[in-house]
Protein backbone atom coordinates (compact mmCIF):
# COMPACT_ATOMS: atom_id res chain seq x y z
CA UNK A 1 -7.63 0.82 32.88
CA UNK A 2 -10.68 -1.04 33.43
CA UNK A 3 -13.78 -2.29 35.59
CA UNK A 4 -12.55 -4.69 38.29
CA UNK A 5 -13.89 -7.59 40.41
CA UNK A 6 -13.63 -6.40 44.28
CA UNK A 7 -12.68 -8.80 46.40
CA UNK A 8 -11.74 -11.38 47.71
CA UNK A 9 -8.92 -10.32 44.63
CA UNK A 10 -6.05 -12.94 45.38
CA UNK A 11 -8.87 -15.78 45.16
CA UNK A 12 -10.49 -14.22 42.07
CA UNK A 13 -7.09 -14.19 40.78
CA UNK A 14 -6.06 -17.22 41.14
CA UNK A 15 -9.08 -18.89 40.22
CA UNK A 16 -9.48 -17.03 36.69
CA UNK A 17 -5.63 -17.78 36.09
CA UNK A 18 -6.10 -21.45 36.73
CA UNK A 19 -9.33 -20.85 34.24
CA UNK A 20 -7.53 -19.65 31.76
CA UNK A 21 -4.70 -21.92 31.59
CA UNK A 22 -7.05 -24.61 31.61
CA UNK A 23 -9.13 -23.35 29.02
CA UNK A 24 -7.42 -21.16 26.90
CA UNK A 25 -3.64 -23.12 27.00
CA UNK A 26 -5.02 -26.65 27.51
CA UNK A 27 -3.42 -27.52 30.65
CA UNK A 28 -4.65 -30.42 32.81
CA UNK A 29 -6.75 -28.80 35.78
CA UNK A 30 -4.53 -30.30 38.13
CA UNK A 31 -1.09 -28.63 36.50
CA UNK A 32 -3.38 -25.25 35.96
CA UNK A 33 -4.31 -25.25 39.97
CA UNK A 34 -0.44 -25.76 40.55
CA UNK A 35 0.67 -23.16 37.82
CA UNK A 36 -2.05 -20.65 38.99
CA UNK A 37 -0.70 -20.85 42.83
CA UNK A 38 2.75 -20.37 41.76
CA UNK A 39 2.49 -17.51 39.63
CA UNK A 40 0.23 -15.58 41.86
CA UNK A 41 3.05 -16.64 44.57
CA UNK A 42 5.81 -15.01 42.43
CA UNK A 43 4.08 -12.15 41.50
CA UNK A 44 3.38 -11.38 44.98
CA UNK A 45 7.27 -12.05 45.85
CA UNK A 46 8.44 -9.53 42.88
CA UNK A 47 6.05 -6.68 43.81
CA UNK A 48 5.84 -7.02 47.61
CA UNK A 49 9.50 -6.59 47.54
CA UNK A 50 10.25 -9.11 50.77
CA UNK A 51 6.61 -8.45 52.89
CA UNK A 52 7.70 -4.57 52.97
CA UNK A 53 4.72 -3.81 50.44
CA UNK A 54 0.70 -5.18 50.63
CA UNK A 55 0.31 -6.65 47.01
CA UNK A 56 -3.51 -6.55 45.46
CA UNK A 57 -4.78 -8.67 42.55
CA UNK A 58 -7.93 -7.05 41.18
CA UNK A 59 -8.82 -8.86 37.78
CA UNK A 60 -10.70 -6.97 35.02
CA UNK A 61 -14.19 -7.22 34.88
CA UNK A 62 -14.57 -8.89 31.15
CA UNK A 63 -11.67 -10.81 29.99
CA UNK A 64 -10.54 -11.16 26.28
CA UNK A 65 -10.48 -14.47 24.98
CA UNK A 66 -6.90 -15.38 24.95
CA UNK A 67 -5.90 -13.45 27.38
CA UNK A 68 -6.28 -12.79 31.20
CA UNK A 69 -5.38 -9.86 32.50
CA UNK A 70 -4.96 -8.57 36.37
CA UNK A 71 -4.46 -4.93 37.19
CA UNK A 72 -2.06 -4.97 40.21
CA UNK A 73 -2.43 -3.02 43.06
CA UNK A 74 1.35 -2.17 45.15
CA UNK A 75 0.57 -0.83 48.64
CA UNK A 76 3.72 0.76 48.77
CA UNK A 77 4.55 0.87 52.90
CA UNK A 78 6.44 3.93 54.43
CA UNK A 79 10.02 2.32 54.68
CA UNK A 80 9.95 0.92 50.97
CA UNK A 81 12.03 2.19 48.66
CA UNK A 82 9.77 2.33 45.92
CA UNK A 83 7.20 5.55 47.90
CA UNK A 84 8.03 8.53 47.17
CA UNK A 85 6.82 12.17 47.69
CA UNK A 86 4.82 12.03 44.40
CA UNK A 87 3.37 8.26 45.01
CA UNK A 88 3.91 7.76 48.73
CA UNK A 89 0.37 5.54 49.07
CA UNK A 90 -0.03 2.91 45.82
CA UNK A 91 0.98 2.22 42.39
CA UNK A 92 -0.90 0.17 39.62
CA UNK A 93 -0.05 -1.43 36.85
CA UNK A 94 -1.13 -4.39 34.65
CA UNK A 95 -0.44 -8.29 34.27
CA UNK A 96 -1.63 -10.05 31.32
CA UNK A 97 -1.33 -13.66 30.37
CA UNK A 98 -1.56 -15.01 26.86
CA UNK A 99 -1.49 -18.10 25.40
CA UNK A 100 1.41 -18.51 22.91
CA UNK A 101 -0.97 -19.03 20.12
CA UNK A 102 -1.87 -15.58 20.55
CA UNK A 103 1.31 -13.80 21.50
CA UNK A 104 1.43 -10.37 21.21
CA UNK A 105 4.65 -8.78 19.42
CA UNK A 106 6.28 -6.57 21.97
CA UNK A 107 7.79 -4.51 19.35
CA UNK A 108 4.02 -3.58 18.25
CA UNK A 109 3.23 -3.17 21.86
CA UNK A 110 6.27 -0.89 21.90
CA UNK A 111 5.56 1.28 18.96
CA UNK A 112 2.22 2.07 20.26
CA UNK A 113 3.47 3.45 23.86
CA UNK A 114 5.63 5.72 21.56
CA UNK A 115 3.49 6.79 19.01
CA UNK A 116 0.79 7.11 21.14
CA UNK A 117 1.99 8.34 24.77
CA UNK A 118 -0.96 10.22 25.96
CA UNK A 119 -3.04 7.04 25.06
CA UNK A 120 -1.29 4.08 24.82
CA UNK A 121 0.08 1.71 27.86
CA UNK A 122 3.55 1.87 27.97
CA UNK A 123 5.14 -2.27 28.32
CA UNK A 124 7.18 -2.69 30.94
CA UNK A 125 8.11 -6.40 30.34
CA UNK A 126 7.70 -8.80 27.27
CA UNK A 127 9.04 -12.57 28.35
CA UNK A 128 7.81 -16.41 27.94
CA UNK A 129 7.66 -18.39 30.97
CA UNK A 130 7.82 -21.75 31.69
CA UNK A 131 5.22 -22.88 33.93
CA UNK A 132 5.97 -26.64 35.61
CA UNK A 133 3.47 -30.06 34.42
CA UNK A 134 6.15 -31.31 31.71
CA UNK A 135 2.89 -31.72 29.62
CA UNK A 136 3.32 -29.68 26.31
CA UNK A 137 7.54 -31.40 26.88
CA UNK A 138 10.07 -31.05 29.81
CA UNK A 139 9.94 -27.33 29.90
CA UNK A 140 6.20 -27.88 30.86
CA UNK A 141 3.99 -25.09 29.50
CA UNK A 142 5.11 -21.70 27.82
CA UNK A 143 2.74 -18.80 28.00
CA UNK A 144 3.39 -15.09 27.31
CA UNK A 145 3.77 -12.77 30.43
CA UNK A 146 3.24 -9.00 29.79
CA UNK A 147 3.82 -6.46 32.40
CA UNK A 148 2.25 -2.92 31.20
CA UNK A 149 1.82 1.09 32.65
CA UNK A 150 -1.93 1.08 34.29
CA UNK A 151 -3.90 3.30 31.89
CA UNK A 152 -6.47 5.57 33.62
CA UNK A 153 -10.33 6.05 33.04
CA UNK A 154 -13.54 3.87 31.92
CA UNK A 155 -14.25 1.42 29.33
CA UNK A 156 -16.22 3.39 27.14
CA UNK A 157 -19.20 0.73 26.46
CA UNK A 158 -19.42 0.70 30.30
CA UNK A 159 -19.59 4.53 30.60
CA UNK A 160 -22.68 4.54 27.50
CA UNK A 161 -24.22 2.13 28.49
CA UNK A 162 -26.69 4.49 29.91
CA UNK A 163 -27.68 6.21 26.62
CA UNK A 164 -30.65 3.47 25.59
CA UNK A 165 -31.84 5.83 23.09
CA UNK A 166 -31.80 6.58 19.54
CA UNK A 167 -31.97 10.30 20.18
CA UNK A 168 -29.04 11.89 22.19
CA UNK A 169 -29.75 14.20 25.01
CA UNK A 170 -27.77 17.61 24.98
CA UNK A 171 -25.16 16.68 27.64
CA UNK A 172 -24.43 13.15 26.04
CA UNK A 173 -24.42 14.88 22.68
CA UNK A 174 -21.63 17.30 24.43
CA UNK A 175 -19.41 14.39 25.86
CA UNK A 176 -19.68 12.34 22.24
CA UNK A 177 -18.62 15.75 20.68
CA UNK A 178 -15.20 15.60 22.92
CA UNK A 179 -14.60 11.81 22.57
CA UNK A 180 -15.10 12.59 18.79
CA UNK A 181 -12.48 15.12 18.94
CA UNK A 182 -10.06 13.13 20.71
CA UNK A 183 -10.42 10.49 18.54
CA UNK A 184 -9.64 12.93 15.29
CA UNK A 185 -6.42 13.78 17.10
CA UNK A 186 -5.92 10.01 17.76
CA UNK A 187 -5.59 9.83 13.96
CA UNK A 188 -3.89 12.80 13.01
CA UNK A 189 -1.09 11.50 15.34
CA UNK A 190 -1.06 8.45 13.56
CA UNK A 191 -0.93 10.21 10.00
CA UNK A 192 2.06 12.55 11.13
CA UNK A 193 4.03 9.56 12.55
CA UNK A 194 3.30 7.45 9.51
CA UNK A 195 4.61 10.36 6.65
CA UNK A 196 7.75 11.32 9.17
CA UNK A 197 8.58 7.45 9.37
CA UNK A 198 8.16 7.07 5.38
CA UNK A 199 10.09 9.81 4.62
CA UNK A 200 12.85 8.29 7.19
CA UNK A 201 13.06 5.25 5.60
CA UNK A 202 13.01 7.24 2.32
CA UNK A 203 15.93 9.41 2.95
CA UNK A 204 17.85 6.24 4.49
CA UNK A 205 17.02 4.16 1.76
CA UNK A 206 17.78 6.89 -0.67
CA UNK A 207 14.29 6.24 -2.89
CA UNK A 208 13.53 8.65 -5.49
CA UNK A 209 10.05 9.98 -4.48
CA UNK A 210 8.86 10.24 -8.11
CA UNK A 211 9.71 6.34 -8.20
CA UNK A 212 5.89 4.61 -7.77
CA UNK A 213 7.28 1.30 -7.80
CA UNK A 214 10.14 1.67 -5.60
CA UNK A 215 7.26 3.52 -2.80
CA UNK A 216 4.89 0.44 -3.24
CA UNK A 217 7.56 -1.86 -2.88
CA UNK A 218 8.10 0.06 0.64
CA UNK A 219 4.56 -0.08 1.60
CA UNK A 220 4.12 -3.73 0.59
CA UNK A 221 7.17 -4.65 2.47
CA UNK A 222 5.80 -2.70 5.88
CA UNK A 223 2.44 -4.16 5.56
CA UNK A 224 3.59 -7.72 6.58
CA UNK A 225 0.68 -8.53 9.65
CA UNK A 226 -2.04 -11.39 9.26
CA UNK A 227 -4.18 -8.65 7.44
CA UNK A 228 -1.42 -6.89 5.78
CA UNK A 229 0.25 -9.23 4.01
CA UNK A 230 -3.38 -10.96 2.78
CA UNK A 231 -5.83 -7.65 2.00
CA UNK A 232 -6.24 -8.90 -2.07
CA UNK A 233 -6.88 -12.52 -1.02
CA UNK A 234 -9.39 -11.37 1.89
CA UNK A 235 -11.41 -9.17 -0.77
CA UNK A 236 -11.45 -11.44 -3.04
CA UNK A 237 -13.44 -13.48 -0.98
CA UNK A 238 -15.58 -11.04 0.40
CA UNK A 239 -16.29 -10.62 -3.25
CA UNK A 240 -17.68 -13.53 -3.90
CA UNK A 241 -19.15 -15.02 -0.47
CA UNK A 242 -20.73 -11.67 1.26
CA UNK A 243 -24.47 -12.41 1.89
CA UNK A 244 -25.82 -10.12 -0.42
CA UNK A 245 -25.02 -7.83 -4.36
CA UNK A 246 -24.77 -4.96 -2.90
CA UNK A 247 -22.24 -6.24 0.08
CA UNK A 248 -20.44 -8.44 -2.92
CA UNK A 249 -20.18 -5.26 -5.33
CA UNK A 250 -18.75 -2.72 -3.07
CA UNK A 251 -16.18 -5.44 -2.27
CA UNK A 252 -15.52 -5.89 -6.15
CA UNK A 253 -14.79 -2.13 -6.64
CA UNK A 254 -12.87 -2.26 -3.42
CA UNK A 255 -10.59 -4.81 -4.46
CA UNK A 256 -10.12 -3.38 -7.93
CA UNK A 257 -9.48 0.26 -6.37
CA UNK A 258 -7.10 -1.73 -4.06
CA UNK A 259 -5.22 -3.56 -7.20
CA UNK A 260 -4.80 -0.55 -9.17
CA UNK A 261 -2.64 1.10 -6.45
CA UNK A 262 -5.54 3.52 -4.99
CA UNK A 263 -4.18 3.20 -1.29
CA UNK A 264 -0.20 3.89 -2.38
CA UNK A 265 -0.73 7.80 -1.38
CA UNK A 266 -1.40 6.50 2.03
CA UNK A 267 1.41 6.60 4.52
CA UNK A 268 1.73 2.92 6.25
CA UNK A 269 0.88 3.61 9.89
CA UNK A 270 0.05 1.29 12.85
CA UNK A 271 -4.02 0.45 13.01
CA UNK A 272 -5.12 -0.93 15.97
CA UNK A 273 -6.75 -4.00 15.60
CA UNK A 274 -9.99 -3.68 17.75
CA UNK A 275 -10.86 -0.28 17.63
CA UNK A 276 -14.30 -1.08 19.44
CA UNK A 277 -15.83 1.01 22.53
CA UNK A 278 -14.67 -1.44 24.71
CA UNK A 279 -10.79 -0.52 24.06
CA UNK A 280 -11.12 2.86 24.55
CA UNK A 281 -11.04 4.15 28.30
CA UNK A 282 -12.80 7.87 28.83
CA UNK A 283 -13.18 10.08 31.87
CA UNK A 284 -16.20 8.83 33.19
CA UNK A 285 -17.50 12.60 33.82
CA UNK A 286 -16.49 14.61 30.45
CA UNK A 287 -16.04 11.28 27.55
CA UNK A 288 -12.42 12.82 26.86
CA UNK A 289 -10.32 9.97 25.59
CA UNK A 290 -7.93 8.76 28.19
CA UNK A 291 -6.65 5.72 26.44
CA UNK A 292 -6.43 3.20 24.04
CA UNK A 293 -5.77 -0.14 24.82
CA UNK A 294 -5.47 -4.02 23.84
CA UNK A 295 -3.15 -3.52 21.33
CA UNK A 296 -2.84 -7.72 20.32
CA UNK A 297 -4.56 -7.14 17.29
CA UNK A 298 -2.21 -3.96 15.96
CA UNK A 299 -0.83 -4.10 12.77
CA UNK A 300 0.97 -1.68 10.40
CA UNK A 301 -1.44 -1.06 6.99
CA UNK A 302 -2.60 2.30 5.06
CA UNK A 303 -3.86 5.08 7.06
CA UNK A 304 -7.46 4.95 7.65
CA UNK A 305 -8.11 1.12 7.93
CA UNK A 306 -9.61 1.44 11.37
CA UNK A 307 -11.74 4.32 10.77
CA UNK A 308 -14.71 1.89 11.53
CA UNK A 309 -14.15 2.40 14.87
CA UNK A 310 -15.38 6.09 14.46
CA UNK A 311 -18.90 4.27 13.18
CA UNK A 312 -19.06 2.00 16.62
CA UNK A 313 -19.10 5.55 18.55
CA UNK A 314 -22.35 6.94 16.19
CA UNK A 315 -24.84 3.88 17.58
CA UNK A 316 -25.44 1.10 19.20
CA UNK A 317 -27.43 -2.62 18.61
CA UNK A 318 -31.32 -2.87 18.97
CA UNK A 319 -32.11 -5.83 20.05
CA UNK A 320 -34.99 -7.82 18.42
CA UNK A 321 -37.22 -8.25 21.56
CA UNK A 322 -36.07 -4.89 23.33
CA UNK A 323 -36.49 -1.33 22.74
CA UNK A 324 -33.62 -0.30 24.40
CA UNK A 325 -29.88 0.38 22.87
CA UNK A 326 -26.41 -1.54 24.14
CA UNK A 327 -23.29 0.00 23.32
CA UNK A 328 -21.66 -0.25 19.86
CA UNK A 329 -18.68 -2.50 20.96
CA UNK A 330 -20.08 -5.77 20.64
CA UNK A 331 -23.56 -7.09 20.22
CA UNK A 332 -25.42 -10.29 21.76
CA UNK A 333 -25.52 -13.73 20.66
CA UNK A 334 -27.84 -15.49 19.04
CA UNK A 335 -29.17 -15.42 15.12
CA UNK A 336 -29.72 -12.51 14.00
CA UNK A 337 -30.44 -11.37 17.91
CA UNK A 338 -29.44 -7.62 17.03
CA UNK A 339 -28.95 -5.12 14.32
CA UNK A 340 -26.98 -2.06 14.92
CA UNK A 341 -28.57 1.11 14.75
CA UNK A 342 -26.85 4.86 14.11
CA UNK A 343 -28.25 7.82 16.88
CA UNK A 344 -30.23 10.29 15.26
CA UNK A 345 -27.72 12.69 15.57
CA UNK A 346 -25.41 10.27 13.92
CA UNK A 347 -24.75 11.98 10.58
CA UNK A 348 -23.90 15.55 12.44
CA UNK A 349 -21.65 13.86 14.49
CA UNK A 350 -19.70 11.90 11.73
CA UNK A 351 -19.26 15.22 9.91
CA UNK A 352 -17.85 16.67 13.27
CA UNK A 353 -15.21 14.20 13.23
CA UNK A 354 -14.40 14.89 9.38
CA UNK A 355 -14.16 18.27 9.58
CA UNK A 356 -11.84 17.71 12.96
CA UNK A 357 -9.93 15.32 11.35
CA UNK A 358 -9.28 17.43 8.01
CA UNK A 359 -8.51 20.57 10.31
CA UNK A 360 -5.73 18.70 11.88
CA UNK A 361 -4.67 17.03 8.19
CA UNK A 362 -5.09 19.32 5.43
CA UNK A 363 -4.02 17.03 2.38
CA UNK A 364 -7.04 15.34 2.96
CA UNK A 365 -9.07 18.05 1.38
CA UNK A 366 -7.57 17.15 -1.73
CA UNK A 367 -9.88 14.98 -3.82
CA UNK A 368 -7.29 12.11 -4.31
CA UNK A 369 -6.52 11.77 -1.06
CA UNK A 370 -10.02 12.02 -0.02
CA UNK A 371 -10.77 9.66 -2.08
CA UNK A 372 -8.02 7.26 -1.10
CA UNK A 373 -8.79 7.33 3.04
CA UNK A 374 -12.62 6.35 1.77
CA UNK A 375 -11.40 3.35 0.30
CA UNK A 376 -9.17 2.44 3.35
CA UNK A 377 -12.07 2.91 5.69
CA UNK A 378 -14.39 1.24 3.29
CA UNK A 379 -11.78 -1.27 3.50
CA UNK A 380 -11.13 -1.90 7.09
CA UNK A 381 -15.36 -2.49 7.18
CA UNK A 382 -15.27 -5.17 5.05
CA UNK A 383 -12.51 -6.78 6.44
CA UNK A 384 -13.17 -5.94 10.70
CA UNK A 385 -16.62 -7.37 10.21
CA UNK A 386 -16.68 -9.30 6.92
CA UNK A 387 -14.61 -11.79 8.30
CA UNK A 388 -15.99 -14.28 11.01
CA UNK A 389 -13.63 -14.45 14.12
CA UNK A 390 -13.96 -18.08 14.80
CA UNK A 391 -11.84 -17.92 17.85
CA UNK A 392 -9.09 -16.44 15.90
CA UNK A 393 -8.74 -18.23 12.78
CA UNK A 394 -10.83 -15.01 10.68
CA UNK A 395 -10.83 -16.94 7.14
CA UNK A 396 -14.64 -17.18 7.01
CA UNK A 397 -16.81 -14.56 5.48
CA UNK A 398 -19.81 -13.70 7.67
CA UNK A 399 -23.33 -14.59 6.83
CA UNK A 400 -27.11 -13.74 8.11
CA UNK A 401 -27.12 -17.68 9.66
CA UNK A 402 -24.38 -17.19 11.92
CA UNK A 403 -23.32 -13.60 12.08
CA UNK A 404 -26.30 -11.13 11.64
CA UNK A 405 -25.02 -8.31 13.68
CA UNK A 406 -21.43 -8.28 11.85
CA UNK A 407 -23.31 -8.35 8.92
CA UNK A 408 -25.87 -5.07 10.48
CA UNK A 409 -22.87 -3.11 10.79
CA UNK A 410 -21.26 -3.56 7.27
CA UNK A 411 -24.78 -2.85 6.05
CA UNK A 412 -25.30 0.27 8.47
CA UNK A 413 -21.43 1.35 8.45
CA UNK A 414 -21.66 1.14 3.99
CA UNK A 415 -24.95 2.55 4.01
CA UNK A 416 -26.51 -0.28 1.60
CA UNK A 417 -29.76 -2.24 1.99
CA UNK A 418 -30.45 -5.84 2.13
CA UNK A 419 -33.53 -7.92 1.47
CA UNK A 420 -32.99 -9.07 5.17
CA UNK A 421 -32.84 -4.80 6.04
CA UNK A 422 -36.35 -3.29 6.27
CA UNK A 423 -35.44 0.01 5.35
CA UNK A 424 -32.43 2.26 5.37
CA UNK A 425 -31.46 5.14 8.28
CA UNK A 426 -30.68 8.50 7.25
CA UNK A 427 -27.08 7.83 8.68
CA UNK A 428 -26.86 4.96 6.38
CA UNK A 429 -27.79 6.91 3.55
CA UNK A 430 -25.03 9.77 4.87
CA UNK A 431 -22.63 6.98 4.36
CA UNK A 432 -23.06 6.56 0.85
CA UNK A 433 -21.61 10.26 0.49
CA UNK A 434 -18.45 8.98 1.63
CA UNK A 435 -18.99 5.66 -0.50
CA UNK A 436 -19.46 7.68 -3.47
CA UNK A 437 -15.74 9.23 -3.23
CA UNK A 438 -14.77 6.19 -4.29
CA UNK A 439 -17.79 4.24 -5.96
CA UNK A 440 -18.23 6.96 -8.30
């Protein structure tokens, strides 16, 4: 699923559990060392079925930040029960802790694996436990265990790190080409799901297709997430607060496109939340998509929202004082430390992906529904890195002060120019082609 730290992997464990409860749940160190112990204890217990199995912790390499997660390596012995012809040696699978504050809902978690089975991890268990302190009450401290299918292949950030330059050699151009194609099948699969689930709920519901109001009724009752359920509010204030006109006008015309019912072709279908490099794992040696994961951030909302992810694949940041590229997932910190920058072969690439994509769903080449999934992407850009993530509480819009590389990738990713930007790429100004289906 992920890079791991070697050993010693039951220390490492332990230690970054106790971390995290400390830090991320707010337990006393001294009730975190306990919980830690005990949990690791258990786990070992559960999976080591009586001492007939060797039980490995092997934590990921970068941990999110409400979560800690452990992939966990059975040594399944020759007189267990759980070896088999087709698994005799080891099995893996994934632990993940989270805080309550940022449960994940196992139904989402659920819908992916389904929707998604080539890709997605499929959840194995979804419960709260009760750790022992008695300091957040007498059931001491509640955090969110998830037990979850080990997902195959490397992070792709970690696997591109190696390209550090704007121009793409042949065999990287190659491997982009199939993790580009992958990903247009990623989305077709969510389309198809999305119109056979509307029509579902259609036919159960008895709705008279013809009926607008009764089908944005549907959608505005499906669309009930953290994002979902506030996309007018959000643009609204991306309207007035982005850093610069041209940022604050294409949210104006995005939130009046929005208002006037633009995105009610769209079926509803689940967006991941973080559709960054670092969430999608590749085979190391071809870039052929292998899986998706961290699903916390899922929501359902109109096809196309998460199409920004396709931009993170097309570049990477340049730092200030470098001359080398990092991987689109996530840039450094600092001010303004980083701007993100599209390859060269950026704009042949992107039209790879739409002509992919549009093979796979034809009523895209319609102008109106054309037009529609460019608002949704345009959409999901303003609102994936318009708003600040302030360790989860995403009700700030971004500025050049505090957030210059979120706001380098709305500028990059809706091909517009700043008077912080010295000039604009050729990808950027490729962008405004799909800008203009909806911009007029």
């Amino acid at each position: 699923m992920a890079s791991v730290v070697p050993v010693p992997v039951v220390t490492a464990a332990e230690d970054g559990i106790r971390e995290f409860l400390a830090t991320t749940c707010g337990a006393p160190s001294a009730d975190a060392h306990i919980s830690a112990a005990d949990l690791i204890s258990s786990c070992r217990d559960d999976y080591g079925r009586g001492g007939h199995n060797t039980v490995l912790f092997l934590p990921v390499a970068t941990q999110g930040g409400c979560s800690y997660t452990v992939v966990v390596v059975v040594v399944v012995s020759s007189s267990s029960s759980r070896s088999s012809s087709t698994d005799p040696g080891a099995s893996r699978l994934v632990l993940q802790l989270r805080s309550l504050r940022y449960a994940v809902v196992g139904a989402i978690l659920r819908d992916a694996a389904r929707i998604f089975p080539r890709w997605a991890p499929k959840l194995i268990r979804d419960e709260i436990l009760a750790l022992g302190g008695g300091y957040l009450g007498d059931g001491g401290m509640m955090i969110q265990v998830l037990e979850m299918s080990f997902v195959g292949g490397m992070k792709f950030d970690d696997v591109v790190g190696m390209v550090h330059e704007k121009m793409l050699g042949e065999v990287v151009l190659s491997k982009l080409e199939n993790l580009l194609g992958d990903m247009a099948s990623f989305f077709a699969t969510a389309y198809y799901e999305g119109i056979k689930h509307e029509k579902k709920e259609e036919e159960e519901e008895e709705k008279d297709e013809s009926d607008e109001e009764n089908r944005r009724s549907w959608q505005k009752h499906k669309c009930t997430g953290i994002i979902g359920s506030s996309i007018p509010q959000r643009l609204q204030s991306l309207e007035q607060h982005l850093p610069s006109p041209e940022l604050r006008h294409i949210a104006h015309i995005s939130r009046q496109s929005y208002a006037q019912g633009t995105l009610d072709m769209l079926p509803i279908v689940l967006n991941h939340g973080d559709l960054l490099p670092c969430n999608l794992l590749v085979d190391p040696s071809t870039w052929h998509l292998t899986g998706v994961v961290d699903w916390a951030e899922a929501e359902y909302l109109p096809f196309g929202m998460t199409l920004y992810g396709i931009e993170h694949l097309l570049g990477g940041y340049m730092y200030r004082d470098m001359t080398e590229m990092s991987p689109g997932g996530e840039g450094g910190g600092g001010k303004d430390s980083a701007s993100f920058v599209f390859y060269q072969e950026a704009n042949m690439l992107r039209e790879m992906f739409w002509n992919q994509l549009l093979g796979r769903v034809h009523v895209f080449r319609r102008s109106d529904m054309w037009h529609a999934m460019c608002l949704s992407r345009t959409i999901g850009i303003l609102l994936w890195h318009g708003i600040a993530w302030d360790g989860g509480k995403r009700d700030r819009v971004v500025d050049y002060q505090r957030d210059g590389e979120e706001v380098s990738c709305l500028e990059q990713m809706l091909g517009v120019t700043s008077s912080s930007s010295s000039s604009q790429s050729s990808s950027g100004q490729a962008v405004c082609a799909v800008q203009d289906a909806f911009l007029g």
